[in-house]
Protein backbone atom coordinates (compact mmCIF):
# COMPACT_ATOMS: atom_id res chain seq x y z
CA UNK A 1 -16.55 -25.32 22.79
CA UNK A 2 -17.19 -24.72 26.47
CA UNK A 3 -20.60 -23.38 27.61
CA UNK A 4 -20.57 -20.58 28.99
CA UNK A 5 -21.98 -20.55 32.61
CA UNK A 6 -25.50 -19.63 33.17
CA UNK A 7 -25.98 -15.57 34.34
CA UNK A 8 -27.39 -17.01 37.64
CA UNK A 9 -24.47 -18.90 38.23
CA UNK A 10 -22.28 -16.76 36.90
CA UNK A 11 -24.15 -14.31 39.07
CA UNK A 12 -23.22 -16.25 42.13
CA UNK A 13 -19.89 -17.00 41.41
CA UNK A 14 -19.36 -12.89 41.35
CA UNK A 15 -20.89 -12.46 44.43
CA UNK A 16 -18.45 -14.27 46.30
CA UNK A 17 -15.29 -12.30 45.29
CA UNK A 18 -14.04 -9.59 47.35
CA UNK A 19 -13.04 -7.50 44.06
CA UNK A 20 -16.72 -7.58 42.93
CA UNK A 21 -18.40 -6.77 46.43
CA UNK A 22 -20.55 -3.93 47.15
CA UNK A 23 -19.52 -1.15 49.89
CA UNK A 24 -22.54 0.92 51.01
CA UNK A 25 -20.39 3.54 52.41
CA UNK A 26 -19.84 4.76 49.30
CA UNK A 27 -23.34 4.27 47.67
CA UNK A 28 -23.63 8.09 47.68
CA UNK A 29 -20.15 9.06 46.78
CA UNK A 30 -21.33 10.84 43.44
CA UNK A 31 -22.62 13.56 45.45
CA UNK A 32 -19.16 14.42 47.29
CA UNK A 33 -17.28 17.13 45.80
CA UNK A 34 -14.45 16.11 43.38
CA UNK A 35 -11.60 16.41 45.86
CA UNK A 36 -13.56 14.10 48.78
CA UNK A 37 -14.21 11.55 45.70
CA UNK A 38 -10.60 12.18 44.87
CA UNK A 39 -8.69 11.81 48.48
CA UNK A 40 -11.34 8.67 49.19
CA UNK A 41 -9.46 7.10 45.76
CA UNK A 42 -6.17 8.18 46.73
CA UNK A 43 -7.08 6.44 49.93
CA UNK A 44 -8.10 3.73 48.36
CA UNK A 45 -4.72 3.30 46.22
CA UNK A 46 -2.28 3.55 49.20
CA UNK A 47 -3.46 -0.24 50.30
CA UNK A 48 -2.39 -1.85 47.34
CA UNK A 49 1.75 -2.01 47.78
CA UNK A 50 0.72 -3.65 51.06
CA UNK A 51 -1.38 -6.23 49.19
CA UNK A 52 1.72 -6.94 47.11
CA UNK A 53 3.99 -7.00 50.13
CA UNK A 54 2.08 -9.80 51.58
CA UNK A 55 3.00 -11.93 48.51
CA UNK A 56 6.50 -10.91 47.85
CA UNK A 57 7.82 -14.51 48.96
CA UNK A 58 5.23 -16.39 46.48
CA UNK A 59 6.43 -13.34 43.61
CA UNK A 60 10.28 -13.84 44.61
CA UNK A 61 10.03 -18.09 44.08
CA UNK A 62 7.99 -16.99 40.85
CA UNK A 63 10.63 -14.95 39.35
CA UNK A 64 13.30 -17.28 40.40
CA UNK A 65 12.36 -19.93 38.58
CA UNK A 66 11.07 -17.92 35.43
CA UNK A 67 14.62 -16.59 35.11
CA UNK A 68 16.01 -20.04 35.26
CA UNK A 69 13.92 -20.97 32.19
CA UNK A 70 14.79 -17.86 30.21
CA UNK A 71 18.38 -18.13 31.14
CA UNK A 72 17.55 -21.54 29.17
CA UNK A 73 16.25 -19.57 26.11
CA UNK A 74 12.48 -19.94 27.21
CA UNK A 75 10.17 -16.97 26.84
CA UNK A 76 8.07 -15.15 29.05
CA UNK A 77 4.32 -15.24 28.05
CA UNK A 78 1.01 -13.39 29.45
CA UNK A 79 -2.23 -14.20 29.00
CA UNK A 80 -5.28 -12.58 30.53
CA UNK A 81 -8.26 -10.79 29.35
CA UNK A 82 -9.87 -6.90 29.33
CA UNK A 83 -7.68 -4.99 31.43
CA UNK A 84 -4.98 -7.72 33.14
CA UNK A 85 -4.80 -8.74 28.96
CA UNK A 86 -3.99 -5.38 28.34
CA UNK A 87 -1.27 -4.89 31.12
CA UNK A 88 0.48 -7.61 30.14
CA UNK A 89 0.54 -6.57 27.08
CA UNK A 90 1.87 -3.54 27.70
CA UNK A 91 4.46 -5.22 29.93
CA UNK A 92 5.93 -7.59 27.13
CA UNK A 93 6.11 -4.45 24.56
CA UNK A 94 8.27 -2.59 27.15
CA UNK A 95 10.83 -5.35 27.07
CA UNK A 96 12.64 -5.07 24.27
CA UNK A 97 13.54 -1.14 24.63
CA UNK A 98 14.39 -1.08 28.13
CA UNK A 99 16.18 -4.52 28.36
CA UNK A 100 17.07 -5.40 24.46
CA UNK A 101 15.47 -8.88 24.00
CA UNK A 102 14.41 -10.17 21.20
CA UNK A 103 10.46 -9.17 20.71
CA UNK A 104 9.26 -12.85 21.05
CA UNK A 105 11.35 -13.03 24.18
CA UNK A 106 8.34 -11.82 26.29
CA UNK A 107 5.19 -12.17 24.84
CA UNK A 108 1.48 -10.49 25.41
CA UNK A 109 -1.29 -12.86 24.93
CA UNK A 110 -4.79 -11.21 25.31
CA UNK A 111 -8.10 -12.43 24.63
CA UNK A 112 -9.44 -11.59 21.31
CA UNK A 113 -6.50 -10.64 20.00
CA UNK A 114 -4.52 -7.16 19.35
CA UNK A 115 -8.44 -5.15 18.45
CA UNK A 116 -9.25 -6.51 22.03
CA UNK A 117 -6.23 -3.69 23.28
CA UNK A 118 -8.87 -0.85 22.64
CA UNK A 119 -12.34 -2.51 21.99
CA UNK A 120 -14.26 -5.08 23.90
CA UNK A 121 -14.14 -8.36 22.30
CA UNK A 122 -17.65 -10.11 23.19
CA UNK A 123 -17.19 -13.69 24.75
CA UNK A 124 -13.30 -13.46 24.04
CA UNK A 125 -12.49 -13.81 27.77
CA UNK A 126 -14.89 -17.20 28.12
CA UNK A 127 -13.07 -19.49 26.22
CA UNK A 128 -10.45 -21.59 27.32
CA UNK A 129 -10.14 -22.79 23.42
CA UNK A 130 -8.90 -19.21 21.97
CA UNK A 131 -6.35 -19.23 24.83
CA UNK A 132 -5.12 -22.75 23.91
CA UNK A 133 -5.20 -22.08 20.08
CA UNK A 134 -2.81 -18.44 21.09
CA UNK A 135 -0.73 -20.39 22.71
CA UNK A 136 -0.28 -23.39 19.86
CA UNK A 137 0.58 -20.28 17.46
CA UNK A 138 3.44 -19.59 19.54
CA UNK A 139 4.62 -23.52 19.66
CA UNK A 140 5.06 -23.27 23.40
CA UNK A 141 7.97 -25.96 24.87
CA UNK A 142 8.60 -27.32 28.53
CA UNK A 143 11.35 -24.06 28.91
CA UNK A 144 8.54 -21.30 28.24
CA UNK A 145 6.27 -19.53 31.19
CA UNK A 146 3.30 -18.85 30.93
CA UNK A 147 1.16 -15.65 33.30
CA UNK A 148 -2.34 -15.89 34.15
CA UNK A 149 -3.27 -12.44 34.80
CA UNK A 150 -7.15 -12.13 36.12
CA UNK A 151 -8.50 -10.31 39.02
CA UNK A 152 -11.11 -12.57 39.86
CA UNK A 153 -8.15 -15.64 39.47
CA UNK A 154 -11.52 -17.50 37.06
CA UNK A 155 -11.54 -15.85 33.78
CA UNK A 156 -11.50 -18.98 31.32
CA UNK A 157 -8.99 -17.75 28.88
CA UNK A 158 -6.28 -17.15 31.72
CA UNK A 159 -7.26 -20.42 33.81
CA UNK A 160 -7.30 -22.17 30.28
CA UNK A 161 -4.06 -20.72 29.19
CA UNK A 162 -2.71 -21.90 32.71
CA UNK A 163 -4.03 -25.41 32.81
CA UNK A 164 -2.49 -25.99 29.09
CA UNK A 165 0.70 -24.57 29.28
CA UNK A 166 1.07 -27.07 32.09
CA UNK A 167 -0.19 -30.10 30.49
CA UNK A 168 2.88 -29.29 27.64
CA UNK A 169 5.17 -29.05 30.58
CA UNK A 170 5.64 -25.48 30.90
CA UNK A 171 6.48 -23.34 33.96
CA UNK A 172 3.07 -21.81 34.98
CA UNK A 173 2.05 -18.54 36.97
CA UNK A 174 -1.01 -17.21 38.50
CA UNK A 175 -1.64 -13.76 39.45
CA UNK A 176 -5.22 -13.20 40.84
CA UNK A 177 -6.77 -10.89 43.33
CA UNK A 178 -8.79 -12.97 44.80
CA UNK A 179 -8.08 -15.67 47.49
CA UNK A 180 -9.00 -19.41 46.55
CA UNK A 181 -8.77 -18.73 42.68
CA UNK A 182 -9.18 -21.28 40.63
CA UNK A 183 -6.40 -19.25 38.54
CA UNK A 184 -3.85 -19.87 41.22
CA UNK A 185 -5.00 -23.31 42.04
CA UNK A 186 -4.02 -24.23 38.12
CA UNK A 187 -0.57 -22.70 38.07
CA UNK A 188 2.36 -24.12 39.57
CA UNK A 189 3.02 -20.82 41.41
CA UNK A 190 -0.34 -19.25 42.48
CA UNK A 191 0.08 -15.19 43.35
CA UNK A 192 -3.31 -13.79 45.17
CA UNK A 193 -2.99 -10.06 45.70
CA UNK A 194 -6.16 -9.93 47.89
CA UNK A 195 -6.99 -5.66 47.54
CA UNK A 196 -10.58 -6.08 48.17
CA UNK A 197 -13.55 -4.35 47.00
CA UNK A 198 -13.21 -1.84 44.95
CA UNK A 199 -14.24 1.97 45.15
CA UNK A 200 -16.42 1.46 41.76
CA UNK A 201 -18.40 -2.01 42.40
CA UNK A 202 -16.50 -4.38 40.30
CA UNK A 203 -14.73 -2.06 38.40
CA UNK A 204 -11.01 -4.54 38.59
CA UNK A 205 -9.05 -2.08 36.85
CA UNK A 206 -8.79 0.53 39.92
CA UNK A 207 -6.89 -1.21 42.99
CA UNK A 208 -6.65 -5.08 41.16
CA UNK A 209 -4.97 -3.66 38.08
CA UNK A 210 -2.87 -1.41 39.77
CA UNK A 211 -1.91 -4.72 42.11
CA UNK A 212 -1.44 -6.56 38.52
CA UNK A 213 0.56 -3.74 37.07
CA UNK A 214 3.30 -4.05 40.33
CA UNK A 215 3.18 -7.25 40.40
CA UNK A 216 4.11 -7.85 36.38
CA UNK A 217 6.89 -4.89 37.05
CA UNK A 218 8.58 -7.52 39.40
CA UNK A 219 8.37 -10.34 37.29
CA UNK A 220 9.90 -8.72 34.20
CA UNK A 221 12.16 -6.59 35.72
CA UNK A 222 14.08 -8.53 38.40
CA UNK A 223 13.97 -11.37 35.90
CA UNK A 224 16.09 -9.37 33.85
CA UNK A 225 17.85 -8.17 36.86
CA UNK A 226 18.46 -11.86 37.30
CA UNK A 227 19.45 -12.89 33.80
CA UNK A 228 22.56 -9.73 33.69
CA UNK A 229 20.31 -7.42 31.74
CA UNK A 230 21.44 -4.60 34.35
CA UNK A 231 24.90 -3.66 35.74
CA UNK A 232 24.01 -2.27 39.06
CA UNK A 233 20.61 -0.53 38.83
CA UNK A 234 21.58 1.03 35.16
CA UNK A 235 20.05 -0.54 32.12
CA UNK A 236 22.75 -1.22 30.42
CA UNK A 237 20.98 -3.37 28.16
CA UNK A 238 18.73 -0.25 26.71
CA UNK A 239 18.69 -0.43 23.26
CA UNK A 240 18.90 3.43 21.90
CA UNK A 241 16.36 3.38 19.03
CA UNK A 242 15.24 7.44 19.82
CA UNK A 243 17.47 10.47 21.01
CA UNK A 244 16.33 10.14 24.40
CA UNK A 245 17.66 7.18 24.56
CA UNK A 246 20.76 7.32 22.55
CA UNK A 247 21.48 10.25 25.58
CA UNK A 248 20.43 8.10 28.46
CA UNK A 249 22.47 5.22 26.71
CA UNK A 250 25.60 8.10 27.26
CA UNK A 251 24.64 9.21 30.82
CA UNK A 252 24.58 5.17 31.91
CA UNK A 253 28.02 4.80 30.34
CA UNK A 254 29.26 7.91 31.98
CA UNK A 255 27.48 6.81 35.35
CA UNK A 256 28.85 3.11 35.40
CA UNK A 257 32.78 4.32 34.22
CA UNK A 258 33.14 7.63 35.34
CA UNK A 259 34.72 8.16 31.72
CA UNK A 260 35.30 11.46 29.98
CA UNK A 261 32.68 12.15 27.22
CA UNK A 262 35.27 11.89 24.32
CA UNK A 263 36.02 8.19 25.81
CA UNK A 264 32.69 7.56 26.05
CA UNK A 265 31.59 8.41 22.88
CA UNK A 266 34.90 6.19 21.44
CA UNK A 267 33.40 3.39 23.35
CA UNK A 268 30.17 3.73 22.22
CA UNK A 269 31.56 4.23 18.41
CA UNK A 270 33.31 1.07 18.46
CA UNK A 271 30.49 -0.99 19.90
CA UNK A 272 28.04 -0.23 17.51
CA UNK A 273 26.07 2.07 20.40
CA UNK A 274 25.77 -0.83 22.99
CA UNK A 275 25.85 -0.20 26.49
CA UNK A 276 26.90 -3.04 27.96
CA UNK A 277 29.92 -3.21 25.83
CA UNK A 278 30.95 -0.22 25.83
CA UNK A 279 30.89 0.27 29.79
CA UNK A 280 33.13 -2.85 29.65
CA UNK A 281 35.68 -1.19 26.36
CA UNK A 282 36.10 1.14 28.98
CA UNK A 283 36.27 -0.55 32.77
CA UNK A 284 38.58 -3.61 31.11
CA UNK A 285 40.80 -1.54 28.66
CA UNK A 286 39.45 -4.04 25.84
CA UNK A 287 38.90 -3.44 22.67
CA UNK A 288 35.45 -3.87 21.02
CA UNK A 289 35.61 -7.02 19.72
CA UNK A 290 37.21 -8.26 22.75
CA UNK A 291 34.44 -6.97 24.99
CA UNK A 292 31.68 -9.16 22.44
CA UNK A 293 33.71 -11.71 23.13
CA UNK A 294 34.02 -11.71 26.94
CA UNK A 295 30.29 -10.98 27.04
CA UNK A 296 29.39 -13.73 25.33
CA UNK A 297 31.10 -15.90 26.97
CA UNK A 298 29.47 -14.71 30.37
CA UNK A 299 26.57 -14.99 28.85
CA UNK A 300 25.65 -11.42 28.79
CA UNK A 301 26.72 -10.90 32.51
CA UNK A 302 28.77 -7.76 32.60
CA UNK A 303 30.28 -8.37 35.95
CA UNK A 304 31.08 -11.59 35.08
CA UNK A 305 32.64 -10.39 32.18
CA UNK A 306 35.01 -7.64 34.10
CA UNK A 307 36.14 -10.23 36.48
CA UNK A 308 36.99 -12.87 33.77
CA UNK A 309 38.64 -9.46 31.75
CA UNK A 310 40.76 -8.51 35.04
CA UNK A 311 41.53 -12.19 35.65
């Protein structure tokens, strides 16, 4: 195992990242009334898109060449620890119902495990080891990408996870909110979203996690953007496992054909409820098994599969 660092030098190390520094303006801010404290954090929370928009061509490379993998069968994995653990977490699990992959097509690794999503895990985030081990339970291969999430960019578990998934050949991906991150230094694409101090000394999950949260929201979603998981800007992947989403999986149909609701509701019947297929039942005058067919053969890409239908 690693030693951990000494507190002095871990000390030291802290006091050099703009995300832990302190702000003396606001050493008395818990004797402002609520709605000063609240505006100041409001204030506070309108700096972060900028902070994103300054890295948009590092995030757009990023997400190129994640898609590429994926469109290769790879998988999408996170890794991070306390909060930037927890968001991508939360990311992955979104996945499947909004874009239908498989669950281990995006993956949440965070340190100490699933308990570590509501309850500290102590010394979890210092070990390189646990993130190595997380990622040999997965069996990662040379077509997988792995996320460092960490707001400081030198949490050992995401710097470990980083510097391993690259030694097995991996595509690798650093999101940190710091600038000179050992986290981005590791990965083959390094992301800093410098948002500074925060309002709370140190307290990473105000303006860094909502930085991470944007940030991971790009990565996922214009991946599957990229990959023909959307026709348009409608999710026509959605898989409808609720009522709210077996309507919303109507209203996209009706959106992207302009079909009566008794053709819709055909389509849908004869695709088994999916989206994709039935929008394309009903733009292509195919019948279900004909639209499976076209789709797979554009490999999932509905417009792909319209023009080959029309063809």
């Amino acid at each position: 195992m690693t030693s951990t660092p000494h507190h002095p030098d871990l000390r030291s190390q802290l006091e050099t990242l703009a995300t832990e520094a302190f702000r003396p303006e606001l050493a008395e801010i818990d004797q402002l009334p609520t709605l000063d404290i609240a505006r100041l954090m409001n204030s506070e929370d309108t700096t972060v898109p900028a902070a994103v928009a300054a890295r948009l061509p590092e995030i757009a490379a990023a997400i190129d060449a994640v898609a590429a993998r994926m469109a290769r069968g790879g998988r999408l994995v996170y890794a991070g620890a306390g909060t930037a653990g927890r968001l991508g977490v939360l990311d992955a699990s979104e996945c499947p119902p909004t874009f239908n992959t498989d669950p281990g097509q995006v993956v949440g690794l965070i340190a100490g495990g699933p308990d570590a999503m509501v309850t500290s895990i102590e010394g979890a985030e210092d070990s390189p080891e646990l993130a190595r081990a997380d990622l040999d339970a997965l069996a990662l291969t040379a077509d997988d990408t792995v996320v460092g999430v960490s707001a400081s960019g030198r949490t050992p578990y995401a710097v470990g996870a980083v510097e391993y998934a690259r030694s097995l050949g991996a595509l690798t991906v650093g999101l940190a909110c710091n600038r000179g991150s050992a986290l981005a230094a590791a990965a083959e694409h390094g992301i800093e979203v410098v948002t500074g101090p925060e309002l709370l000394t140190g307290s990473t999950r105000l303006k860094a996690g909502t930085a991470q949260k944007l940030v991971l929201n790009m990565l996922s979603t214009i991946t599957m953007i990229r990959l023909g998981k959307t026709y348009g800007n409608l999710m026509v992947d959605v898989r409808a496992s609720n009522e709210k989403l077996r309507a919303r999986s109507r209203r996209i149909v009706a959106l992207a054909t302009g079909a009566a609701e008794d053709d819709i509701e055909r389509a849908l019947a004869a695709t088994d409820g999916e989206v994709k297929h039935a929008v394309l039942v009903l733009l292509a005058d195919v019948d279900g098994p004909t639209a499976a067919r076209l789709l797979g053969e554009s490999g999932g890409h509905l417009r792909a599969a319209l023009a080959a239908a029309r063809g």
